[in-house]
C-alpha atoms as a PDB file:
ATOM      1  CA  UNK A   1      55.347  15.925 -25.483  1.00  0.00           C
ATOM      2  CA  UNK A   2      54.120  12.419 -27.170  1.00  0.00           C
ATOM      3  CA  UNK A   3      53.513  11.448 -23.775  1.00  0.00           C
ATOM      4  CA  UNK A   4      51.390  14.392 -22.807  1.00  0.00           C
ATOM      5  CA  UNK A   5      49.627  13.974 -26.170  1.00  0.00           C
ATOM      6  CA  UNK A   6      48.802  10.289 -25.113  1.00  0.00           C
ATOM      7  CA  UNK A   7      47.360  11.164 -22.159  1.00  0.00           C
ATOM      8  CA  UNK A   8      44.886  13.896 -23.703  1.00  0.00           C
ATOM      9  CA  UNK A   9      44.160  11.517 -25.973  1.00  0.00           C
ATOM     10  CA  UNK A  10      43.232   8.592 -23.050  1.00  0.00           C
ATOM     11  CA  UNK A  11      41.356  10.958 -21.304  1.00  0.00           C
ATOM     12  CA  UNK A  12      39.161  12.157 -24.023  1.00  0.00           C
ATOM     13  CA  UNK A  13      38.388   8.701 -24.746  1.00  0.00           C
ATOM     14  CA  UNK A  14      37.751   8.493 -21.079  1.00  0.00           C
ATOM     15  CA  UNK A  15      35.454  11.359 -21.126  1.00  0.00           C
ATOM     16  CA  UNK A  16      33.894  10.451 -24.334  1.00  0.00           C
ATOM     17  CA  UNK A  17      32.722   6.976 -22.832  1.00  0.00           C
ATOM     18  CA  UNK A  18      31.408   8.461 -19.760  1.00  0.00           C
ATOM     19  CA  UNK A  19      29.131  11.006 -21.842  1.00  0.00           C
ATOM     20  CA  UNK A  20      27.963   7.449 -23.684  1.00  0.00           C
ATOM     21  CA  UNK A  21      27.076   5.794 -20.518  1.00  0.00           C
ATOM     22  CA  UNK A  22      25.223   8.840 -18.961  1.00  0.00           C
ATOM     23  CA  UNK A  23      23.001   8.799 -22.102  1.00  0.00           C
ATOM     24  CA  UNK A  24      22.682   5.326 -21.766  1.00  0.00           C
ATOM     25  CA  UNK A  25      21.434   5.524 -18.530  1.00  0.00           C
ATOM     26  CA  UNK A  26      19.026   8.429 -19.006  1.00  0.00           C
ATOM     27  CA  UNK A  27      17.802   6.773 -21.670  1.00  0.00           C
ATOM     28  CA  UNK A  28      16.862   3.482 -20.054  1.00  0.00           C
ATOM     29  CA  UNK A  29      15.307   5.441 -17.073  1.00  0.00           C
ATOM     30  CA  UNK A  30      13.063   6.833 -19.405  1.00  0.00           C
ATOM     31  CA  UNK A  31      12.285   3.516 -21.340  1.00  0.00           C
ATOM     32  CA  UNK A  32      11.504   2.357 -17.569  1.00  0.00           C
ATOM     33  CA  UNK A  33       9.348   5.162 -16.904  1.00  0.00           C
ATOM     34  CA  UNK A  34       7.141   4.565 -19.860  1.00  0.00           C
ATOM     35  CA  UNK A  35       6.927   1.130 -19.276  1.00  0.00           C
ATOM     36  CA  UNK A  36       3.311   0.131 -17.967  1.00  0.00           C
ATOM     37  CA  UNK A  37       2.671  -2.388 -15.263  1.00  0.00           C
ATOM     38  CA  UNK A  38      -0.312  -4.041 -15.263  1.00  0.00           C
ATOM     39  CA  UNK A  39      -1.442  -6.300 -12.197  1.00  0.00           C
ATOM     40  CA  UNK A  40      -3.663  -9.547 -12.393  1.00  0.00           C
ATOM     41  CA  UNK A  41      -5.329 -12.164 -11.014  1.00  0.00           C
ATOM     42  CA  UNK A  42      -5.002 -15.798 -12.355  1.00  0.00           C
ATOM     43  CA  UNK A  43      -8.767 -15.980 -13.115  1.00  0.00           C
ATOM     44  CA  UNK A  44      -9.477 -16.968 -16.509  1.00  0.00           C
ATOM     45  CA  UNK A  45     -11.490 -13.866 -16.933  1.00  0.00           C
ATOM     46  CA  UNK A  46      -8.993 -11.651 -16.012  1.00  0.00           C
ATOM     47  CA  UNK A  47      -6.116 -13.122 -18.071  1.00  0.00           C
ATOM     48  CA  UNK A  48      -8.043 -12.333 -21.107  1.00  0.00           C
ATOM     49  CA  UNK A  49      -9.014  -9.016 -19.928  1.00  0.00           C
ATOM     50  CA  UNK A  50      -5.467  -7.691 -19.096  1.00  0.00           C
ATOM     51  CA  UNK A  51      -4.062  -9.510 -22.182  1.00  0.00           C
ATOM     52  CA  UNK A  52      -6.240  -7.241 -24.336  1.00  0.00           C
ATOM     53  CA  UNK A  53      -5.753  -4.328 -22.124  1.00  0.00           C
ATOM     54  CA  UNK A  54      -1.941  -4.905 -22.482  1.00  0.00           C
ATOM     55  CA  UNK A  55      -1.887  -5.838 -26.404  1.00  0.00           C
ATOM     56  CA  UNK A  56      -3.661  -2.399 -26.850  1.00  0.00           C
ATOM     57  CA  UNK A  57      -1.445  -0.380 -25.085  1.00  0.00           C
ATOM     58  CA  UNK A  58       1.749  -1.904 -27.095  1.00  0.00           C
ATOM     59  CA  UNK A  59       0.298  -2.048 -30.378  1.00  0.00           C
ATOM     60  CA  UNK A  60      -1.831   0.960 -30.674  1.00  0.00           C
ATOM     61  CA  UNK A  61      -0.368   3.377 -28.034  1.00  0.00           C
ATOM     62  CA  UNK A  62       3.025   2.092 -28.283  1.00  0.00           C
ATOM     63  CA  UNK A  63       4.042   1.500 -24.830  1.00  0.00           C
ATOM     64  CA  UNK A  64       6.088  -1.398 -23.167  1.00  0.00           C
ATOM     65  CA  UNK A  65       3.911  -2.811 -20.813  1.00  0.00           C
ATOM     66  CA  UNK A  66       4.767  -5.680 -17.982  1.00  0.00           C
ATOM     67  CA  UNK A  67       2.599  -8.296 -16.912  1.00  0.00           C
ATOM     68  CA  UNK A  68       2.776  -9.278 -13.247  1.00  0.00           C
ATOM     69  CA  UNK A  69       0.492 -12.355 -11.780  1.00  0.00           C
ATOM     70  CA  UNK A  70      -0.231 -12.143  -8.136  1.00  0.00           C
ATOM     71  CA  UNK A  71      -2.537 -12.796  -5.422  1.00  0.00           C
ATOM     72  CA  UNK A  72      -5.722 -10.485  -5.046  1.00  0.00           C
ATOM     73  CA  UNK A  73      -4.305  -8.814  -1.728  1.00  0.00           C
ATOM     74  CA  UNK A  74      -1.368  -7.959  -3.581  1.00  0.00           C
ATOM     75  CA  UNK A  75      -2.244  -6.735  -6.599  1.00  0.00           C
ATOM     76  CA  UNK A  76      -4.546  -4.134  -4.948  1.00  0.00           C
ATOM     77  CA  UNK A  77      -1.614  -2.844  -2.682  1.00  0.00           C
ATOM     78  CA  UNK A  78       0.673  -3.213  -6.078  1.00  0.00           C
ATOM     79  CA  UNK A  79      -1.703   0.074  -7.285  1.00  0.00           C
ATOM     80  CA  UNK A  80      -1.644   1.844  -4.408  1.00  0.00           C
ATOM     81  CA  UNK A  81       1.987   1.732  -3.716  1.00  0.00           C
ATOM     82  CA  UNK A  82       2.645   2.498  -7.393  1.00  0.00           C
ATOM     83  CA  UNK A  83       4.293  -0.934  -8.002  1.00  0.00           C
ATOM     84  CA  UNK A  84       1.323  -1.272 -10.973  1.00  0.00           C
ATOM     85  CA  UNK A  85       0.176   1.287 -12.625  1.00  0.00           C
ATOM     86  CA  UNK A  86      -3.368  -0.358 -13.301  1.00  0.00           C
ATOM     87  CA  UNK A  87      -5.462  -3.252 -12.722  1.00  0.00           C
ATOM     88  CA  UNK A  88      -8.695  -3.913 -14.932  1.00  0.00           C
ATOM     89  CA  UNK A  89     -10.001  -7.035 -12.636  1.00  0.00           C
ATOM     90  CA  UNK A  90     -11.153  -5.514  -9.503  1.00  0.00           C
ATOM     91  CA  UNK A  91     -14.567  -7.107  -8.157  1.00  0.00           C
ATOM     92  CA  UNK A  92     -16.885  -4.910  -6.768  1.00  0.00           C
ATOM     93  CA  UNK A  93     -19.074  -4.237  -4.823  1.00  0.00           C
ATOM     94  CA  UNK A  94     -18.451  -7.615  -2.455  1.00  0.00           C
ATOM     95  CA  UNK A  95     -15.940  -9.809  -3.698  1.00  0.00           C
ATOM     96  CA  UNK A  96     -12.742  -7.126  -3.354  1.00  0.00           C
ATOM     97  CA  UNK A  97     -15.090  -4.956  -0.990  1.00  0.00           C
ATOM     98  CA  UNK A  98     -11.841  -5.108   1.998  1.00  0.00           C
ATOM     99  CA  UNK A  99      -9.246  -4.506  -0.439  1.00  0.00           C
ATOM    100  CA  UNK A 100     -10.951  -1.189  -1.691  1.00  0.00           C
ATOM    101  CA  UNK A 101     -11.274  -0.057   2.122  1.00  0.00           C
ATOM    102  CA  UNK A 102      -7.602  -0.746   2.658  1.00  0.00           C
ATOM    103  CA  UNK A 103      -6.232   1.476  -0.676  1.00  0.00           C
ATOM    104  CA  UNK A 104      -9.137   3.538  -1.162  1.00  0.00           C
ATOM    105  CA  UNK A 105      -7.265   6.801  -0.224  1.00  0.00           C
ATOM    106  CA  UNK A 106      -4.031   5.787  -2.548  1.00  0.00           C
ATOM    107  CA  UNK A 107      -5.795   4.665  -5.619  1.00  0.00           C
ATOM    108  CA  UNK A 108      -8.347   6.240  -8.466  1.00  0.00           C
ATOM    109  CA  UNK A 109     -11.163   4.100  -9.849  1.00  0.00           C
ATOM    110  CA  UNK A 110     -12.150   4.331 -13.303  1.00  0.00           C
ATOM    111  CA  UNK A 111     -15.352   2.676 -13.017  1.00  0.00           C
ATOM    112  CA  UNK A 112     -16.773  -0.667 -14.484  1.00  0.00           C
ATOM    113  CA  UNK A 113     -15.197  -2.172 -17.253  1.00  0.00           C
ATOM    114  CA  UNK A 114     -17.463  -5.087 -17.192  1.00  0.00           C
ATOM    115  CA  UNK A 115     -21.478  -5.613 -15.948  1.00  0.00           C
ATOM    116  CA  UNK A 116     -23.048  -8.731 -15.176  1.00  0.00           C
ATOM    117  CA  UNK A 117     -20.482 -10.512 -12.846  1.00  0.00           C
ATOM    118  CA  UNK A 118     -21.386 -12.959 -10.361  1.00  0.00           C
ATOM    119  CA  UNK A 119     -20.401 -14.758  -7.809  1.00  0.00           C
ATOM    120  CA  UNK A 120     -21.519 -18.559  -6.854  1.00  0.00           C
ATOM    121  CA  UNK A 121     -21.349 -22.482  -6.128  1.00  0.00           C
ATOM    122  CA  UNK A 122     -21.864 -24.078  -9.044  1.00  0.00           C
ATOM    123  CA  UNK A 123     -22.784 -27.585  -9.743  1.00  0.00           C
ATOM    124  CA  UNK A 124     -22.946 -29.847 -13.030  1.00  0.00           C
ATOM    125  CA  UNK A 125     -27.279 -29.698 -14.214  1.00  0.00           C
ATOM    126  CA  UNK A 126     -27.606 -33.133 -13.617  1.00  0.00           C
ATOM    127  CA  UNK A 127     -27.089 -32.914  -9.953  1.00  0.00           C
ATOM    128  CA  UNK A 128     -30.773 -32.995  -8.063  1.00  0.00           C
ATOM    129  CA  UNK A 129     -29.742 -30.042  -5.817  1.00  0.00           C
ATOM    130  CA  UNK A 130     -30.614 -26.678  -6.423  1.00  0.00           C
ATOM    131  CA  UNK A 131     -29.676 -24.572  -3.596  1.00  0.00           C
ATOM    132  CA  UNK A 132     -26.889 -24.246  -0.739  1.00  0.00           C
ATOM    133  CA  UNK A 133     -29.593 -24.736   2.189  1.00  0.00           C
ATOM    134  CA  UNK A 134     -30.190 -28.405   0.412  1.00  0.00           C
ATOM    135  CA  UNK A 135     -25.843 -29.395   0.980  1.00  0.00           C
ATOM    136  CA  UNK A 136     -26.161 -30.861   4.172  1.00  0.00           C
ATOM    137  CA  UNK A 137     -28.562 -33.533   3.436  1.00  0.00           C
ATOM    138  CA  UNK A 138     -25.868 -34.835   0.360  1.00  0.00           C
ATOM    139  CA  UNK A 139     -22.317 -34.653   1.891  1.00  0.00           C
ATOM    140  CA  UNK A 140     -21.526 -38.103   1.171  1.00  0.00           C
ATOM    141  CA  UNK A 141     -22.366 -37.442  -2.178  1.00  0.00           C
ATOM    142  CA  UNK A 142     -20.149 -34.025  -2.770  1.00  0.00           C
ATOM    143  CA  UNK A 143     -17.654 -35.878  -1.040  1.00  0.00           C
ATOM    144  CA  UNK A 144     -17.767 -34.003   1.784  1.00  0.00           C
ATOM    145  CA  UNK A 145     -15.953 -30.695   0.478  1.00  0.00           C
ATOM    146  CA  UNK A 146     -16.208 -27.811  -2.106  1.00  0.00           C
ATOM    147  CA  UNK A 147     -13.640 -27.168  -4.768  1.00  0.00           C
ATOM    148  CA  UNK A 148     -12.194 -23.447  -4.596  1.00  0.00           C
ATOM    149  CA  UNK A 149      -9.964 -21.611  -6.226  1.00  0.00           C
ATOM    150  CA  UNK A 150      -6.650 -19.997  -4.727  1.00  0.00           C
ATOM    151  CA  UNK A 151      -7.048 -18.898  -0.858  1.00  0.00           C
ATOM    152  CA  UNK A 152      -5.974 -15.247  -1.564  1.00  0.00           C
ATOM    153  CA  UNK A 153      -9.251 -14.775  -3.900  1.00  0.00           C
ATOM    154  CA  UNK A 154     -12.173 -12.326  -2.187  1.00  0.00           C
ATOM    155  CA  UNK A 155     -13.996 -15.415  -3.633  1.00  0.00           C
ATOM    156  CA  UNK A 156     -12.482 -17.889  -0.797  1.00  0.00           C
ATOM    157  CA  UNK A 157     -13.362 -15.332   1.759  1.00  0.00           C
ATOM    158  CA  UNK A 158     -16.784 -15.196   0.833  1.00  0.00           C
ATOM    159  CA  UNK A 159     -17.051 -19.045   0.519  1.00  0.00           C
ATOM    160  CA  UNK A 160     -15.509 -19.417   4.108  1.00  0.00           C
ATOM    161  CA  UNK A 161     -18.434 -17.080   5.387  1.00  0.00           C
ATOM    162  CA  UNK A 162     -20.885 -19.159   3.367  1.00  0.00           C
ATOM    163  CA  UNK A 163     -19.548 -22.415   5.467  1.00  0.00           C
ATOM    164  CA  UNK A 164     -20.854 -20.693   8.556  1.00  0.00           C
ATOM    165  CA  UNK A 165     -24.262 -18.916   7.566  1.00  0.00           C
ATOM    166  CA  UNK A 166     -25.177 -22.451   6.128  1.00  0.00           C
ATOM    167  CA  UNK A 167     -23.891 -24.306   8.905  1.00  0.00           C
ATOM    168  CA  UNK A 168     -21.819 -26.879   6.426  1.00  0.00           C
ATOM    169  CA  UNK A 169     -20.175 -28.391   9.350  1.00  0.00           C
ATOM    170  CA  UNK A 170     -19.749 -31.945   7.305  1.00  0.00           C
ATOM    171  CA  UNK A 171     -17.726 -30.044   4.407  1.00  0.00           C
ATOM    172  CA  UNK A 172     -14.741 -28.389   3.776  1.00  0.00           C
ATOM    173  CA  UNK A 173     -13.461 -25.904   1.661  1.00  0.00           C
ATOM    174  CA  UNK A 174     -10.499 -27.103  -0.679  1.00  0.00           C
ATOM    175  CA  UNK A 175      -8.446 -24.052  -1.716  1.00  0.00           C
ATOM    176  CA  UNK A 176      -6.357 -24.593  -5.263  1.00  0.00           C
ATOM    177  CA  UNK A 177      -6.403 -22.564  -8.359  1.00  0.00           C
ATOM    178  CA  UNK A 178      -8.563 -21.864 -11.204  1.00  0.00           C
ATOM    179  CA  UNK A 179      -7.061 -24.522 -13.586  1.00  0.00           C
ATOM    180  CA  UNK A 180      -7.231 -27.281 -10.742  1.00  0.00           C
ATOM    181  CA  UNK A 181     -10.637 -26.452 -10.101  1.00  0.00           C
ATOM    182  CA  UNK A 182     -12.088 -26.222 -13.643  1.00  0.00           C
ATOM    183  CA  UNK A 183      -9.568 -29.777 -13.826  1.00  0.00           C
ATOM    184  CA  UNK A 184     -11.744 -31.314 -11.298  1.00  0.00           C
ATOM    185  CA  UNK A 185     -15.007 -30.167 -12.404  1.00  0.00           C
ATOM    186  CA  UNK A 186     -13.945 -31.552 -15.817  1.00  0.00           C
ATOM    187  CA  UNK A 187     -13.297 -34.962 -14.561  1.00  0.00           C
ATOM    188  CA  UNK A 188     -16.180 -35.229 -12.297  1.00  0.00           C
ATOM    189  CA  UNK A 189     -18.640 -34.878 -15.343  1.00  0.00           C
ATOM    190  CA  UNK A 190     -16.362 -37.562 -17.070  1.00  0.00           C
ATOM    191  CA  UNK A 191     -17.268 -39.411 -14.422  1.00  0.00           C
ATOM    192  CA  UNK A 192     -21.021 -38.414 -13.810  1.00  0.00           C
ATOM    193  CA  UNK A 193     -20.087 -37.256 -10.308  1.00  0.00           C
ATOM    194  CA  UNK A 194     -21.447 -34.528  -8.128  1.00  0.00           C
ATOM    195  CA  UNK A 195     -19.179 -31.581  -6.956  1.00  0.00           C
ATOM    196  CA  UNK A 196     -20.030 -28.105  -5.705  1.00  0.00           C
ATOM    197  CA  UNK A 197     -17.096 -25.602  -7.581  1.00  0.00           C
ATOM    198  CA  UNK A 198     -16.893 -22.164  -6.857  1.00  0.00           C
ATOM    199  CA  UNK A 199     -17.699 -20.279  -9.735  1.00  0.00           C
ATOM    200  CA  UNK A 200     -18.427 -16.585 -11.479  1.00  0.00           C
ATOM    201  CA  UNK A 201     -19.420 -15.170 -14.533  1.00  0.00           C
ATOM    202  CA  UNK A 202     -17.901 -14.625 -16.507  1.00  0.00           C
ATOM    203  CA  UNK A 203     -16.140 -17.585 -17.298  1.00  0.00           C
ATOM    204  CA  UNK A 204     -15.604 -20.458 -20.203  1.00  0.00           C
ATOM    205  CA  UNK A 205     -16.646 -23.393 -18.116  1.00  0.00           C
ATOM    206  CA  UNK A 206     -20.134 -22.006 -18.611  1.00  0.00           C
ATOM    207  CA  UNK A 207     -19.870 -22.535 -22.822  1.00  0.00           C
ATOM    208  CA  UNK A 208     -18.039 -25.829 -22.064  1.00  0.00           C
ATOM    209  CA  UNK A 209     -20.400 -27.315 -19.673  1.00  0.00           C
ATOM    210  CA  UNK A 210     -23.613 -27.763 -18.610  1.00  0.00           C
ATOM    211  CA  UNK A 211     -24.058 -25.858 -15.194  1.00  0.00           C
ATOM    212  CA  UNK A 212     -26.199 -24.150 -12.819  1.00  0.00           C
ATOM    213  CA  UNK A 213     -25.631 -21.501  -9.841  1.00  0.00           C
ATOM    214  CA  UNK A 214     -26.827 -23.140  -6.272  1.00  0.00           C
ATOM    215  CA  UNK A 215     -29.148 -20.729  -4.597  1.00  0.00           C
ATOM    216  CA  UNK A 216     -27.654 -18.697  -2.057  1.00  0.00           C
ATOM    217  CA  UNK A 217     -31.195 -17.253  -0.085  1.00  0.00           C
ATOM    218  CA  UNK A 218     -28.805 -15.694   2.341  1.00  0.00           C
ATOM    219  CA  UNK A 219     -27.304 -14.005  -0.122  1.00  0.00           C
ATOM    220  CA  UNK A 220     -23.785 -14.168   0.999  1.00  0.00           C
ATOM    221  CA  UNK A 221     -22.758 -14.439  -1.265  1.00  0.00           C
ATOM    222  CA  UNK A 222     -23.842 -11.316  -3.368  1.00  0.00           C
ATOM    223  CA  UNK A 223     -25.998 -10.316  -5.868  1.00  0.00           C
ATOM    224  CA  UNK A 224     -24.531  -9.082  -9.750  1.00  0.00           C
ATOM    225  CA  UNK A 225     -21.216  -7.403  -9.422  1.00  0.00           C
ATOM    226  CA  UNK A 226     -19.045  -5.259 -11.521  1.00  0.00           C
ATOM    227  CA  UNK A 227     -15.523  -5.321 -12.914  1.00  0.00           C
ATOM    228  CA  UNK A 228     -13.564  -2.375 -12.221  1.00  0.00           C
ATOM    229  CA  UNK A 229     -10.411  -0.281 -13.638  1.00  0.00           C
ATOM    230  CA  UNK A 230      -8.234   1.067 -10.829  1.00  0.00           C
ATOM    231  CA  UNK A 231      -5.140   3.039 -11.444  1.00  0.00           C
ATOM    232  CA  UNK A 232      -2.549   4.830  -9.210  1.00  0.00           C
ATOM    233  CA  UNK A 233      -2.770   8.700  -9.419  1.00  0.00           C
ATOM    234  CA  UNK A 234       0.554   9.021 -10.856  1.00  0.00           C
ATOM    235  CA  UNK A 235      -0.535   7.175 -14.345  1.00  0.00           C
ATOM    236  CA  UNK A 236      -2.599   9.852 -15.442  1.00  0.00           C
ATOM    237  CA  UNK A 237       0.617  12.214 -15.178  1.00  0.00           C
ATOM    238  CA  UNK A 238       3.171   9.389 -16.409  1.00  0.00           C
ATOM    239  CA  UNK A 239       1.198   8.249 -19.439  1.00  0.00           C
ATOM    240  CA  UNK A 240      -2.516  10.102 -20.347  1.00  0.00           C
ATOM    241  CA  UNK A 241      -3.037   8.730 -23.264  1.00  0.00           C
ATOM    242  CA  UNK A 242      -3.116   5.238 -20.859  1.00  0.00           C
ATOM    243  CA  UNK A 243      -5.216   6.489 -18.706  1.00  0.00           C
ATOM    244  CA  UNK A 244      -7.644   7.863 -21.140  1.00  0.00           C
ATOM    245  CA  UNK A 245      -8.028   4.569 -23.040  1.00  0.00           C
ATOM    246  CA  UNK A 246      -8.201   2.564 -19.361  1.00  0.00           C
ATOM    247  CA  UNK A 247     -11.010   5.076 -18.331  1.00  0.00           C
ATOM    248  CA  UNK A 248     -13.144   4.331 -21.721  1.00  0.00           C
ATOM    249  CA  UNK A 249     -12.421   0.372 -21.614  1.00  0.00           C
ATOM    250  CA  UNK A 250     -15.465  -0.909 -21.359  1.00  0.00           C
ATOM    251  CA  UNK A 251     -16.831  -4.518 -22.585  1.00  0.00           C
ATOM    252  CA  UNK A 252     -19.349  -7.382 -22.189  1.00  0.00           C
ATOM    253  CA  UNK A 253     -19.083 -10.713 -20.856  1.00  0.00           C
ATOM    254  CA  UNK A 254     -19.790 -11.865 -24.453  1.00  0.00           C
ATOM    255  CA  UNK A 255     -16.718  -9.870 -25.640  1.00  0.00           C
ATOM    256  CA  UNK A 256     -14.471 -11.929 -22.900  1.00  0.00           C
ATOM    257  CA  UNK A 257     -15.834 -15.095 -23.184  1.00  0.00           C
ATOM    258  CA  UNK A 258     -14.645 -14.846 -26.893  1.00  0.00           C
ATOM    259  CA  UNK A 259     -11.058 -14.405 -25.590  1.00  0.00           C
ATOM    260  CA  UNK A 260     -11.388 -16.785 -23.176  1.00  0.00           C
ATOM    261  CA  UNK A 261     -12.589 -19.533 -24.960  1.00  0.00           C
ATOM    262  CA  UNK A 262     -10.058 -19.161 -27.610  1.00  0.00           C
ATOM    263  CA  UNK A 263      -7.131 -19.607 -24.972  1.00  0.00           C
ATOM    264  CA  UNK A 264      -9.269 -22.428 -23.642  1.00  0.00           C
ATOM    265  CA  UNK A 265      -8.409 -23.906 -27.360  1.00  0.00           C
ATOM    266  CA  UNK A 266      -4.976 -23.610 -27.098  1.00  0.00           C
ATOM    267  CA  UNK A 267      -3.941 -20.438 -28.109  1.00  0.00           C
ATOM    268  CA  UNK A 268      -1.765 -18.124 -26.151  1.00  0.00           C
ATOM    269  CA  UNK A 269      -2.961 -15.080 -24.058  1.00  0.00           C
ATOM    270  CA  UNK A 270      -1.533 -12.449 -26.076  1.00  0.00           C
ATOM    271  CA  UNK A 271      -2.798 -14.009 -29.270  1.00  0.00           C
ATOM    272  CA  UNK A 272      -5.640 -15.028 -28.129  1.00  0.00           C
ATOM    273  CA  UNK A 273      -6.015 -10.972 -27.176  1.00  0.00           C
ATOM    274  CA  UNK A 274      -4.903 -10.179 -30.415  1.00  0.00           C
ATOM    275  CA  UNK A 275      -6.915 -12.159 -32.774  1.00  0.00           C
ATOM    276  CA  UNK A 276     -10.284 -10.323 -30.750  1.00  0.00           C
ATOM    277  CA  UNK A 277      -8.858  -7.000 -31.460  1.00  0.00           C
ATOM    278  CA  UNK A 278      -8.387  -7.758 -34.967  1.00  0.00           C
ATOM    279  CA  UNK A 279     -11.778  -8.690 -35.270  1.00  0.00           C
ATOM    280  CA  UNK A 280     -13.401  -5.767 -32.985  1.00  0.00           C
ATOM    281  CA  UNK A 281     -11.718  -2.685 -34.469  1.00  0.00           C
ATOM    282  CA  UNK A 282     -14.705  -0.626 -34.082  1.00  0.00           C
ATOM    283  CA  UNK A 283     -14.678  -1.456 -30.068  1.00  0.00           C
ATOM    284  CA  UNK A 284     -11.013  -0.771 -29.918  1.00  0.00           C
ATOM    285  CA  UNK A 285     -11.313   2.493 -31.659  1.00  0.00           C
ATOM    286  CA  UNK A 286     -13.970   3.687 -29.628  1.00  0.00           C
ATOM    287  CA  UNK A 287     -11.421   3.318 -26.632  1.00  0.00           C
ATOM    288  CA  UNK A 288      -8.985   4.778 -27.888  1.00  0.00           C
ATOM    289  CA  UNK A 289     -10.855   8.200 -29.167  1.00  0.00           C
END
């Protein structure tokens, strides 16, 4: 009898642990479902744009939300296969022009969330050049190459079609990241050196230093660009309050040069994203109602 007692006993236990674990389980499915992944590039633009994005979403819609850094190519497929749930640093109309063709039917965009982009080669003002068609005469001076950022970026693509509409046989195009290339462009105008970087607006190198945009008559560059929101269908169902506040985000190249310039300075993305949002409430709230 003891022994049969025992055994009720073990398997309620038994039972009683299983019911634990099942809860357990459905409740970290569901703390993974809420969770929103966000996609980015490693531009300096877009880390403060997706930092602010993100510290919004935990703090005032209180949502986990997971940061992934990729390649351009990637992060667009990332939305359309569902692997993000947004991105807020998709360059349109040229730069991200083939990624947009290739996810166009599996992804929603929201629209700008930033005017006044561009696109360029930029040089330090005290170089005597002032457009791309002038290059070829001062190779030996640039060294023979232009500074780029990280292959994957619509940016290299466009630069690489820039080499042949300007016929820039004597130069090639170095492919590294953002960091090395603001790094170089640093130490050249330590140095009073000329280099050719490629560059957009926005970005902090413009507050830093003194620049200029080469002229690109071809215009292969583009003309002013957008940023744009894109989400996968399924966020709007998965978390609408999200969605809403990713469809109203909206700011100025002003706005993320603050929060660029105050990682430049040290301070972390997240803080950096949070010490602008302290001190923009009336932005945030508008997109958020």
């Amino acid at each position: 009898m003891k022994k049969m007692q025992k055994t009720r006993m073990i398997n309620r236990w038994i039972a009683a642990f299983a019911i634990l674990g099942a809860l357990f389980m459905v409740s970290s499915c569901e703390q993974e479902a809420e969770t929103i992944e966000l996609g980015y590039v490693l531009w300096d633009s877009e880390i403060a744009s997706t930092h602010v994005v993100a510290a919004v979403i935990e703090d005032r819609l209180e949502k986990e939300v997971s940061l992934t850094a990729v390649d351009a190519g990637p992060m667009w497929m990332g939305v359309a296969r569902g692997d993000f749930d947004a991105i807020v640093a998709a360059w349109l109309p040229v730069t991200h022009e083939s990624y947009l063709q290739q996810t166009g039917d599996d992804i929603i965009n929201l629209g700008p969330n930033l005017d006044g982009a561009r696109l360029g080669w930029v040089v330090p003002s005290y170089v005597p050049v002032n457009s791309i068609e002038e290059l070829n005469e001062y190779a030996d001076e640039f060294n023979n190459q232009i500074t780029g950022i990280d292959p994957g970026a619509g940016l290299m693509a466009a630069s690489e079609k820039v080499m042949e509409d300007y016929n820039l046989e004597d130069f090639r195009l170095v492919s590294g990241s953002d960091a090395a290339m603001t790094a170089a462009l640093s130490r050249a105008i330590e140095r009073n050196d000329w280099i050719v970087v490629t560059g957009w607006t926005p970005h902090w190198k413009f507050a830093a230093f003194d620049l200029k945009y080469l002229e690109d008559p071809k215009l292969t560059l583009g003309e002013e660009e957008h940023i744009a929101t894109i989400v996968n269908p399924g966020l709007q169902e998965k978390a609408p309050e999200v969605y809403q506040f990713l469809d109203n985000f909206y700011w100025t190249p002003t706005d993320m040069a603050e929060v660029m310039m105050l990682i430049e300075n040290g301070m972390e993305p997240m803080e950096a994203a949070r010490q602008w949002i302290a001190e923009n409430p009336d932005k945030v709230d508008a997109w958020l109602n």
